[in-house]
N, C-alpha and C. Protein backbone atom coordinates (compact mmCIF):
# COMPACT_ATOMS: atom_id res chain seq x y z
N UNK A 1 22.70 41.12 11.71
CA UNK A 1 22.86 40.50 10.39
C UNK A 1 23.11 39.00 10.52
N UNK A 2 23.98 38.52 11.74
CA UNK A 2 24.36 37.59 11.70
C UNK A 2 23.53 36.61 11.94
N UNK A 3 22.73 36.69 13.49
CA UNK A 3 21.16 36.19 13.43
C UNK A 3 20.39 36.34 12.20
N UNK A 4 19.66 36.95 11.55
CA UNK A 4 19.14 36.92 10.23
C UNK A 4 19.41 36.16 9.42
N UNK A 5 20.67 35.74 9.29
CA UNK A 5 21.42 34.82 8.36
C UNK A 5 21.35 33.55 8.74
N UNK A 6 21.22 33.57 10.16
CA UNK A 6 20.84 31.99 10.63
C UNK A 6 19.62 31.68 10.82
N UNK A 7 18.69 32.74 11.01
CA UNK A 7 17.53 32.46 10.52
C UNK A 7 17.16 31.74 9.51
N UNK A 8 17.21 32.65 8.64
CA UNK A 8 17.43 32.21 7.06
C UNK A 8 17.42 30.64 6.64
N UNK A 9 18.78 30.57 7.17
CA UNK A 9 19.38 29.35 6.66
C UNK A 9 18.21 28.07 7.65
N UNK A 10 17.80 28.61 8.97
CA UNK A 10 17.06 27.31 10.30
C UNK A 10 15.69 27.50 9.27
N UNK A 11 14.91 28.51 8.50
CA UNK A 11 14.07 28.30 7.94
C UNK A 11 13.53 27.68 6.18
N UNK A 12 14.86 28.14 5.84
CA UNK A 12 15.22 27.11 5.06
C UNK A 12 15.36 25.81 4.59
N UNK A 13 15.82 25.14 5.88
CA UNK A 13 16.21 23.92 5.92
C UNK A 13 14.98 23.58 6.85
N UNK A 14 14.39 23.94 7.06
CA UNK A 14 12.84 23.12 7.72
C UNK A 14 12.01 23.15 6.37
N UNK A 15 11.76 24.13 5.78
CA UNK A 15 11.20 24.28 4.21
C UNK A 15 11.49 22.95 3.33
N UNK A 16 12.74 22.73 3.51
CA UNK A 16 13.38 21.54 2.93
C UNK A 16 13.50 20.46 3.50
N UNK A 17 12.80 20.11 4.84
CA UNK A 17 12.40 19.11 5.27
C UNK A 17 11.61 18.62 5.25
N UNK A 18 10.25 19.69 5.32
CA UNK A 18 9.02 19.65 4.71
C UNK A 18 8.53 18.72 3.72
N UNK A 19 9.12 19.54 2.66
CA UNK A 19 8.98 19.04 1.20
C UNK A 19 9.80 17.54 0.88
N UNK A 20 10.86 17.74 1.99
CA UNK A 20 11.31 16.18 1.72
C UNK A 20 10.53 15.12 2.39
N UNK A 21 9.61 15.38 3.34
CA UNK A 21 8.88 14.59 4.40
C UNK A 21 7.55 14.20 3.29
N UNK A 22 6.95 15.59 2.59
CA UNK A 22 5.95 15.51 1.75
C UNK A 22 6.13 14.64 0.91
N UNK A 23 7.22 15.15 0.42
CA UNK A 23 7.64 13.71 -0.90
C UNK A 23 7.15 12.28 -0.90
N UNK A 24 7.89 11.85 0.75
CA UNK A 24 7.75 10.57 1.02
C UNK A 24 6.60 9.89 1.36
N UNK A 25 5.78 11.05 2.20
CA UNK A 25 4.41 10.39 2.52
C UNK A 25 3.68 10.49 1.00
N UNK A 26 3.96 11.48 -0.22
CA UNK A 26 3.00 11.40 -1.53
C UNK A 26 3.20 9.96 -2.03
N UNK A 27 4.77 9.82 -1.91
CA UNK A 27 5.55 8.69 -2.73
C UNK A 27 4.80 7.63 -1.87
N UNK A 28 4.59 7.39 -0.77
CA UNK A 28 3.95 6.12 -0.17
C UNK A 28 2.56 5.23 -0.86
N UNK A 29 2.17 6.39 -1.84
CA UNK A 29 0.87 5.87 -1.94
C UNK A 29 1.00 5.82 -3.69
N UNK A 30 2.20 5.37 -4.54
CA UNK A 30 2.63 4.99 -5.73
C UNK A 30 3.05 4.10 -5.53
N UNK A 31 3.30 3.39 -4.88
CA UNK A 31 3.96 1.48 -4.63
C UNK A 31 3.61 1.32 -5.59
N UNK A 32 4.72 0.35 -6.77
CA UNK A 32 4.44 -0.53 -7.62
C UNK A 32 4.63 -1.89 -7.52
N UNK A 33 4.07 -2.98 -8.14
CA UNK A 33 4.96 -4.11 -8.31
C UNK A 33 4.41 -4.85 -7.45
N UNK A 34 4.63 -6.38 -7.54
CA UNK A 34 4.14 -6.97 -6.81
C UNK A 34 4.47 -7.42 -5.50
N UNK A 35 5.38 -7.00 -4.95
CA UNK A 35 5.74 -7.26 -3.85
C UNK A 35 5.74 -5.57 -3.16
N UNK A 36 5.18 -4.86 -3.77
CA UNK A 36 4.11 -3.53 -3.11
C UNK A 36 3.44 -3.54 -1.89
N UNK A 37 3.88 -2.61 -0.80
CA UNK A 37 2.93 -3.01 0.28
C UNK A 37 1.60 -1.93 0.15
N UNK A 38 1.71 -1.54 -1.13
CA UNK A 38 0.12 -0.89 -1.28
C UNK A 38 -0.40 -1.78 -1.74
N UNK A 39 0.05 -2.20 -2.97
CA UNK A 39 -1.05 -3.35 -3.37
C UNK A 39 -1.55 -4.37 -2.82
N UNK A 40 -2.68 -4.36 -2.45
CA UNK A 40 -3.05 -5.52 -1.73
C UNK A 40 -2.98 -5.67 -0.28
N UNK A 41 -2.17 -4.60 0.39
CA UNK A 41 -1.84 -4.55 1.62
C UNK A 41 -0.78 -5.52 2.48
N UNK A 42 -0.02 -5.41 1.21
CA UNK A 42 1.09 -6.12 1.79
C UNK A 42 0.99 -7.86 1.41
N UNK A 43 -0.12 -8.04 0.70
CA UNK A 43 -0.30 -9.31 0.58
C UNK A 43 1.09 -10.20 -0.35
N UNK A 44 1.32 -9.38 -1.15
CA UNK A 44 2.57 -9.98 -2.15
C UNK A 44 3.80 -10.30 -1.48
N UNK A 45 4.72 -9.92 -0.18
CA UNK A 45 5.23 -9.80 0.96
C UNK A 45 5.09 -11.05 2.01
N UNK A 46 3.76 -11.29 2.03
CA UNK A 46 2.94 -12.18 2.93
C UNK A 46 3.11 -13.20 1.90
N UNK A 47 2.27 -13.17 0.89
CA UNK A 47 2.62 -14.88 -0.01
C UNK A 47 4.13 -15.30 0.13
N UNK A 48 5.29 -14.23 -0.64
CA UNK A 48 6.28 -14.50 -0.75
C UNK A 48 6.96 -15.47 0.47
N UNK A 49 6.74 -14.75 1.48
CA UNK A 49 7.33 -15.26 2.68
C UNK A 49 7.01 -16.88 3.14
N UNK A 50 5.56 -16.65 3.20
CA UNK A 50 4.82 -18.44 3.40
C UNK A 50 5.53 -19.03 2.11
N UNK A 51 5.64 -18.61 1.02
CA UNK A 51 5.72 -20.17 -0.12
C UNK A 51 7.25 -20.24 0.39
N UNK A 52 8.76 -19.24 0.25
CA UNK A 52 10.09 -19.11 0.67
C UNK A 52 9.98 -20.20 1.73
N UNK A 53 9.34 -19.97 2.76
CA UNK A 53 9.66 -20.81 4.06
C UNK A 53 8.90 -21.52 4.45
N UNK A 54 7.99 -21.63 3.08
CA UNK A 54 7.14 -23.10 2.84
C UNK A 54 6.33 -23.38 4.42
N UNK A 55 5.82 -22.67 4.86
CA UNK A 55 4.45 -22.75 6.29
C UNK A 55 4.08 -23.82 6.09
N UNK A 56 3.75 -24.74 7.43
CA UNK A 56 2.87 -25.38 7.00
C UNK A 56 1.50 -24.15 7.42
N UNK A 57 0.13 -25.57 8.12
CA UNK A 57 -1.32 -24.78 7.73
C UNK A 57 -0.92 -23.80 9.35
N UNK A 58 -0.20 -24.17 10.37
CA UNK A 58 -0.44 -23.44 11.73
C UNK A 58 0.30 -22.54 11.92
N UNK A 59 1.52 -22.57 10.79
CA UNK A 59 2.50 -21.70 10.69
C UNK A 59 1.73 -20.39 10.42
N UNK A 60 1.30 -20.39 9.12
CA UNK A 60 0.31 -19.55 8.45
C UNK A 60 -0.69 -18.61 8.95
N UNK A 61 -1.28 -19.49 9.99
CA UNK A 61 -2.32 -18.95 10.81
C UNK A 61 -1.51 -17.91 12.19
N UNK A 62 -0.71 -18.75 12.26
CA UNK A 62 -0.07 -17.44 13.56
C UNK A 62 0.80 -16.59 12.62
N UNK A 63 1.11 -16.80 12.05
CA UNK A 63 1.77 -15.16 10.79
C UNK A 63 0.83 -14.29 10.56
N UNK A 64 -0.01 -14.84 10.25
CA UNK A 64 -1.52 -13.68 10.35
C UNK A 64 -2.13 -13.40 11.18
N UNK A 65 -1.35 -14.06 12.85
CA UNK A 65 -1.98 -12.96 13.66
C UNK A 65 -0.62 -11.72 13.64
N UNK A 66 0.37 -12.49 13.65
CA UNK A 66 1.47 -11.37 14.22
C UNK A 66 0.96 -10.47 13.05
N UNK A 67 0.58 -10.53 11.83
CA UNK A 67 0.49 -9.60 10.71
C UNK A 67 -0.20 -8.50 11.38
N UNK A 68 -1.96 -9.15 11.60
CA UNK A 68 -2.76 -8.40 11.91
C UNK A 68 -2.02 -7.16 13.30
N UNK A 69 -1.32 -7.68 14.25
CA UNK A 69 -0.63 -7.09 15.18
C UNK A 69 -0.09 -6.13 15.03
N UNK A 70 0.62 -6.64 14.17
CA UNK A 70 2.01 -5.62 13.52
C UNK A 70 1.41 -4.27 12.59
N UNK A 71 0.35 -4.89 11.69
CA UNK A 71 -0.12 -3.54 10.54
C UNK A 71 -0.97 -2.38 12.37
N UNK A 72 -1.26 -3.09 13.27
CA UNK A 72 -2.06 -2.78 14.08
C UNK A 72 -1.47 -1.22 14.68
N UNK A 73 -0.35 -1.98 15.19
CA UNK A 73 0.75 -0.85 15.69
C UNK A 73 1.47 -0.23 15.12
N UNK A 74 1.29 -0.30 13.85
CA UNK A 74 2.19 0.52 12.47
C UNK A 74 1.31 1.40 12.34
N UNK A 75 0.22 0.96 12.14
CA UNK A 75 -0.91 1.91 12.14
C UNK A 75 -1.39 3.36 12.96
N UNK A 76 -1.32 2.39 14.16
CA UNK A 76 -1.48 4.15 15.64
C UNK A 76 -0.42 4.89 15.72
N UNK A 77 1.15 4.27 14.90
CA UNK A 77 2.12 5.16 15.00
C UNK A 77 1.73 6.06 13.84
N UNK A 78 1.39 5.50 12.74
CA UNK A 78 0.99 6.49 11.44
C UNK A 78 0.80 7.41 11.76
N UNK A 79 -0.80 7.35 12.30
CA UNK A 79 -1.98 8.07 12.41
C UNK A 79 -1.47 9.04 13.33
N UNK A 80 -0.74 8.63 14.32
CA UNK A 80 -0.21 9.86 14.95
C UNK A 80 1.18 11.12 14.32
N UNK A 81 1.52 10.33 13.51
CA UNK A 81 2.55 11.11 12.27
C UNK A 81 1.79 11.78 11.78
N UNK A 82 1.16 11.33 10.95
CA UNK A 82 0.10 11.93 10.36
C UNK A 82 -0.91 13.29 11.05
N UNK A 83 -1.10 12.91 12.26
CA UNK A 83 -1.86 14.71 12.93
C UNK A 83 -0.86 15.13 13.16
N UNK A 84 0.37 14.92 13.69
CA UNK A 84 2.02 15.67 13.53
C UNK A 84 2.14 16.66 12.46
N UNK A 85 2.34 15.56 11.32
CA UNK A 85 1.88 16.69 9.78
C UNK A 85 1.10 17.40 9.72
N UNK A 86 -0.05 17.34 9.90
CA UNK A 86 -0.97 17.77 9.74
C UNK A 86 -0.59 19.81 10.50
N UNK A 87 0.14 19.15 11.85
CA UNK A 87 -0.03 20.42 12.86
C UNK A 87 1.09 21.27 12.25
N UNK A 88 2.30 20.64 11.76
CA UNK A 88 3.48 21.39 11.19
C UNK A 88 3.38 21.96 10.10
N UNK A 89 2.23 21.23 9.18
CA UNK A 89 1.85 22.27 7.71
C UNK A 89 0.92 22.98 7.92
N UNK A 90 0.04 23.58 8.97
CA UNK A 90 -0.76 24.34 9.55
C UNK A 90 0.43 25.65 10.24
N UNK A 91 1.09 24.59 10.81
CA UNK A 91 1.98 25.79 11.57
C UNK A 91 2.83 26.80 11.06
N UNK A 92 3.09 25.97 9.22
CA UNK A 92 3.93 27.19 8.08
C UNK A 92 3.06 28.34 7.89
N UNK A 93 1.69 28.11 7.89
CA UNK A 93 0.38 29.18 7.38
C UNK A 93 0.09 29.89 8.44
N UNK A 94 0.47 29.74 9.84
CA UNK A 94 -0.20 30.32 10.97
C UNK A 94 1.54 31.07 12.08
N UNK A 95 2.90 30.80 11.31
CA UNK A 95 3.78 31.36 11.52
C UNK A 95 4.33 30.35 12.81
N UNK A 96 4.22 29.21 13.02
CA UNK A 96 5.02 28.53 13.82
C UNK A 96 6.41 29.18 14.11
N UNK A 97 6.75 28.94 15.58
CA UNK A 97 8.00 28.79 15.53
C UNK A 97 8.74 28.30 15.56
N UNK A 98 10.42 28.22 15.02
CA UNK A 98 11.18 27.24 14.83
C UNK A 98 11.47 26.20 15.51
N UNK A 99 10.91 26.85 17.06
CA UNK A 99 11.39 25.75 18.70
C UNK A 99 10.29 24.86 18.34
N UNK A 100 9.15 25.02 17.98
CA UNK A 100 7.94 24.11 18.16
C UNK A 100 7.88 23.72 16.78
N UNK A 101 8.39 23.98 15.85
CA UNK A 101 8.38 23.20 14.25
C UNK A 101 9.37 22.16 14.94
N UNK A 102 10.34 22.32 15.09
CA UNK A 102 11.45 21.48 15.84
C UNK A 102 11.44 20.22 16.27
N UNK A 103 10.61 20.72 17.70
CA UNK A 103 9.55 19.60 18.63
C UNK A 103 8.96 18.64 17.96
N UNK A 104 8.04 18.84 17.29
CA UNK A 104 7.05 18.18 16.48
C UNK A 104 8.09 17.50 15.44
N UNK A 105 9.30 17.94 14.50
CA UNK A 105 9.56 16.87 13.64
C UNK A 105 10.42 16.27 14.79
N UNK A 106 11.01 16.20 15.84
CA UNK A 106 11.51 15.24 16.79
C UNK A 106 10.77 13.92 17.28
N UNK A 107 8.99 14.54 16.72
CA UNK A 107 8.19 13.73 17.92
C UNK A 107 7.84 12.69 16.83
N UNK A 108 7.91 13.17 15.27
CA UNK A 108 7.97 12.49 14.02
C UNK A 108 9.06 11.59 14.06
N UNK A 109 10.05 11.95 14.14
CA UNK A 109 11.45 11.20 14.03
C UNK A 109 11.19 9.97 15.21
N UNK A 110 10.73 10.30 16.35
CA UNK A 110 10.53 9.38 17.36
C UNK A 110 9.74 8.32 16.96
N UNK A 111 8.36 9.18 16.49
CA UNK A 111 7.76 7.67 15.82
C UNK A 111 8.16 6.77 15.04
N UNK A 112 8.58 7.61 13.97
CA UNK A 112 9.49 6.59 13.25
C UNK A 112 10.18 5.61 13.46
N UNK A 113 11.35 5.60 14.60
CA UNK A 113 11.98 5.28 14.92
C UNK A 113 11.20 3.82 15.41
N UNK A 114 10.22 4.52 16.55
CA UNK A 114 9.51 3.14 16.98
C UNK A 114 8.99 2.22 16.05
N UNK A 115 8.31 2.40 14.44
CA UNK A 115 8.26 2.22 13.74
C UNK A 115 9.06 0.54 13.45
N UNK A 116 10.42 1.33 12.81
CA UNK A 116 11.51 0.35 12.53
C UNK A 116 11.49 -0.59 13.57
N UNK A 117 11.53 -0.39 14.91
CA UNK A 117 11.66 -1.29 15.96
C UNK A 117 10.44 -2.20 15.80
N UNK A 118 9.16 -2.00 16.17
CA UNK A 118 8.50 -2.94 15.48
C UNK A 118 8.46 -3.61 14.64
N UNK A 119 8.75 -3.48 12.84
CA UNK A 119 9.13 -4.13 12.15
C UNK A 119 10.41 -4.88 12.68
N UNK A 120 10.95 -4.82 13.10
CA UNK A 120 12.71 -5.58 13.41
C UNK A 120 11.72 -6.57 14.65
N UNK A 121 10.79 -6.25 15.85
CA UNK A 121 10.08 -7.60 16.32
C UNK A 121 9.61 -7.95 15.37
N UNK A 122 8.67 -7.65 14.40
CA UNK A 122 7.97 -8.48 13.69
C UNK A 122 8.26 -9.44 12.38
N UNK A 123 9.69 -9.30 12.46
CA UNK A 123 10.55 -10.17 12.03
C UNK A 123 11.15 -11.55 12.45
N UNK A 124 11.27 -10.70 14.01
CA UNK A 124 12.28 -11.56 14.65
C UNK A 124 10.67 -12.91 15.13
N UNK A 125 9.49 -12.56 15.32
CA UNK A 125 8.79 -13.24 15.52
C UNK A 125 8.18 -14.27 14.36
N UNK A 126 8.49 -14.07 12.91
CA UNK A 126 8.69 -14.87 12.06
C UNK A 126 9.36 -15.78 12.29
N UNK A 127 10.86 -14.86 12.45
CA UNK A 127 12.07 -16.19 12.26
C UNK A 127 11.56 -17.24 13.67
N UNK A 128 10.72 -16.43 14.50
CA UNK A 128 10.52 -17.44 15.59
C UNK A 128 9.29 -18.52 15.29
N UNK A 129 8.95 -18.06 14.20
CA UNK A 129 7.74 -19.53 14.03
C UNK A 129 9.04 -20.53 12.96
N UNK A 130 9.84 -20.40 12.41
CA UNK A 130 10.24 -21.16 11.65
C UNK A 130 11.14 -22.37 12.19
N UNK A 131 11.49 -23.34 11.58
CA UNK A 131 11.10 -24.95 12.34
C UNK A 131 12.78 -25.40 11.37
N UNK A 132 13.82 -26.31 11.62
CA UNK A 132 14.86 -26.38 10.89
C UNK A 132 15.49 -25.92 9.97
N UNK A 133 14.98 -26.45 8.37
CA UNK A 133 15.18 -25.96 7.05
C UNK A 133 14.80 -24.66 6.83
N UNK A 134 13.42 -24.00 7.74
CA UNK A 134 12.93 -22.99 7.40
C UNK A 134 14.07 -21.60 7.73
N UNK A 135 14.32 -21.93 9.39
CA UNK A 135 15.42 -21.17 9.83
C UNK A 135 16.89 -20.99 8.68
N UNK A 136 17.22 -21.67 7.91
CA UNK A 136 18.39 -21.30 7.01
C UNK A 136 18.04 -20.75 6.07
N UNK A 137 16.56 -20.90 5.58
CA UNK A 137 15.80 -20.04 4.30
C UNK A 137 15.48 -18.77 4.94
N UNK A 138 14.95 -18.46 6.06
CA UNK A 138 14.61 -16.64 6.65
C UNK A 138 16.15 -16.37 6.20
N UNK A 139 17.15 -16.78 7.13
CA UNK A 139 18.20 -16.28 7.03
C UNK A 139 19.04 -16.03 5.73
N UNK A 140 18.10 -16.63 4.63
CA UNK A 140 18.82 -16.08 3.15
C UNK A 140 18.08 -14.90 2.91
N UNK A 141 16.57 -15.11 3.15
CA UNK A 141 15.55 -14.02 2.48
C UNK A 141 16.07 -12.52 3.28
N UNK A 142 16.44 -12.49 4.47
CA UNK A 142 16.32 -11.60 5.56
C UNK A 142 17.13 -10.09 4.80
N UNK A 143 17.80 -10.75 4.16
CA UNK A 143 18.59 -9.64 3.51
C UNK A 143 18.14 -9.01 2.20
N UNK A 144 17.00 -9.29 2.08
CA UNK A 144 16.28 -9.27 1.03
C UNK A 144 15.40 -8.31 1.27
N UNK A 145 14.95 -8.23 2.67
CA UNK A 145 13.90 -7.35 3.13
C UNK A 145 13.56 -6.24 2.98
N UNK A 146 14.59 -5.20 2.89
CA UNK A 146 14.52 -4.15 2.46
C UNK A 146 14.07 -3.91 1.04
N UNK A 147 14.46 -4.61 0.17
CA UNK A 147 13.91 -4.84 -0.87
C UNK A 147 12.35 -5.10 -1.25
N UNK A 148 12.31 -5.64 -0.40
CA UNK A 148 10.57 -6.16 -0.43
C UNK A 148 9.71 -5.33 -0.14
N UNK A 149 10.13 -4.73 1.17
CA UNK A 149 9.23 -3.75 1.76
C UNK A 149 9.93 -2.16 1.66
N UNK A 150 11.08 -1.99 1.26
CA UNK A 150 11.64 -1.03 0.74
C UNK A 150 11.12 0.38 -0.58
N UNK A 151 10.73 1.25 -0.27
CA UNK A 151 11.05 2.02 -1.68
C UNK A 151 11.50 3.26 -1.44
N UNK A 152 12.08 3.65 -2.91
CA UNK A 152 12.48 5.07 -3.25
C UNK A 152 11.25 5.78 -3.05
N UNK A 153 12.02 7.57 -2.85
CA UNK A 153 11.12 8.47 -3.60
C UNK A 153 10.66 8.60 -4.42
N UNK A 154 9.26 8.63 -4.84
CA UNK A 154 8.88 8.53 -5.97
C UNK A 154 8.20 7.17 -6.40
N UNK A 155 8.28 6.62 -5.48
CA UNK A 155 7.38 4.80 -5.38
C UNK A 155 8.25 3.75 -6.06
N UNK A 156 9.63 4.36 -6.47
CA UNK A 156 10.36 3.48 -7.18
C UNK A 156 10.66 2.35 -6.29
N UNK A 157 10.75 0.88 -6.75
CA UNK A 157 10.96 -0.03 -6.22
C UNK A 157 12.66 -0.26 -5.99
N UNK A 158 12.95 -0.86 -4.52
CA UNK A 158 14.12 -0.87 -4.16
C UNK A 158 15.31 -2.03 -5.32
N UNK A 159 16.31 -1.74 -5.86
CA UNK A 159 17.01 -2.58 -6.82
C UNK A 159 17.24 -4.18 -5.97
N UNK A 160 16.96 -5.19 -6.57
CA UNK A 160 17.46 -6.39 -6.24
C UNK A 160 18.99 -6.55 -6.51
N UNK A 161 19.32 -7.69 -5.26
CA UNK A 161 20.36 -7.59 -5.38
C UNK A 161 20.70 -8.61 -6.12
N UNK A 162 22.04 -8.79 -6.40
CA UNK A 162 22.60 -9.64 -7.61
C UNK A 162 23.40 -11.08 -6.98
């Protein structure tokens, strides 16, 4: 009985991870607003930043490589989330088991993880093109970031702060 019950509850709560994982990847693709990294591909993000810390023309040009870089390797981590998903919502229909549902959202969580770390270089390589005045302006916006590139479930945009 007692196993059964923890069954229960270990299948449960993957059910409900699921659907919370689903959520987020549906919600990814409702971005609103202009500082949306659907719209436009992040372009509203990208203006903001150049006019804030005022680029000049060479500044600009190496932000758009690190850009191109950065969406580069955000990207192969996706795509590999993404056949992850793919194998774990196959694996509810074909009776996975809990050790290998497990595995796989670990190997999710991992990407992720790497994820954030890239964004946090591809920050820190901003603040590294910026030149006196600019350096005290990242350091106002920086806290802002989440905001920018931030959203709720549901595509809701992250609250500004006050």
């Amino acid at each position: 009985m007692r196993i059964e019950f923890n069954r229960r509850w270990v299948m449960g709560l993957l059910l409900l991870n699921l659907l919370v994982v689903a959520g987020f990847w549906l919600s990814a693709f409702q971005g609103k607003g202009e500082m949306g990294r659907r719209n436009g591909r992040g372009e509203g993000p990208k203006k903001e930043i150049i006019k804030r810390l005022q680029f000049e023309d060479w500044q600009v040009k190496k932000y758009e490589g690190f850009i191109a870089l950065h969406r580069k390797a955000v990207g192969e981590r996706e795509r590999k989330i993404n056949a992850l998903r793919q194998t774990l919502f196959e694996g509810v229909g074909s009776g996975m088991d809990s050790t290998e549902t497990m595995q796989i959202c670990k190997e999710i969580g991992s990407l992720q993880a790497e994820i954030h770390q890239i964004h946090v270089a591809h920050f820190k390589q901003i603040k590294g093109l910026c030149e006196g005045r600019q350096v005290k302006a990242f350091e106002e916006m920086v806290v802002e970031f989440n905001e920018m590139f931030g959203h709720r479930p549901g595509g809701e945009k992250m609250p500004r702060r006050r």
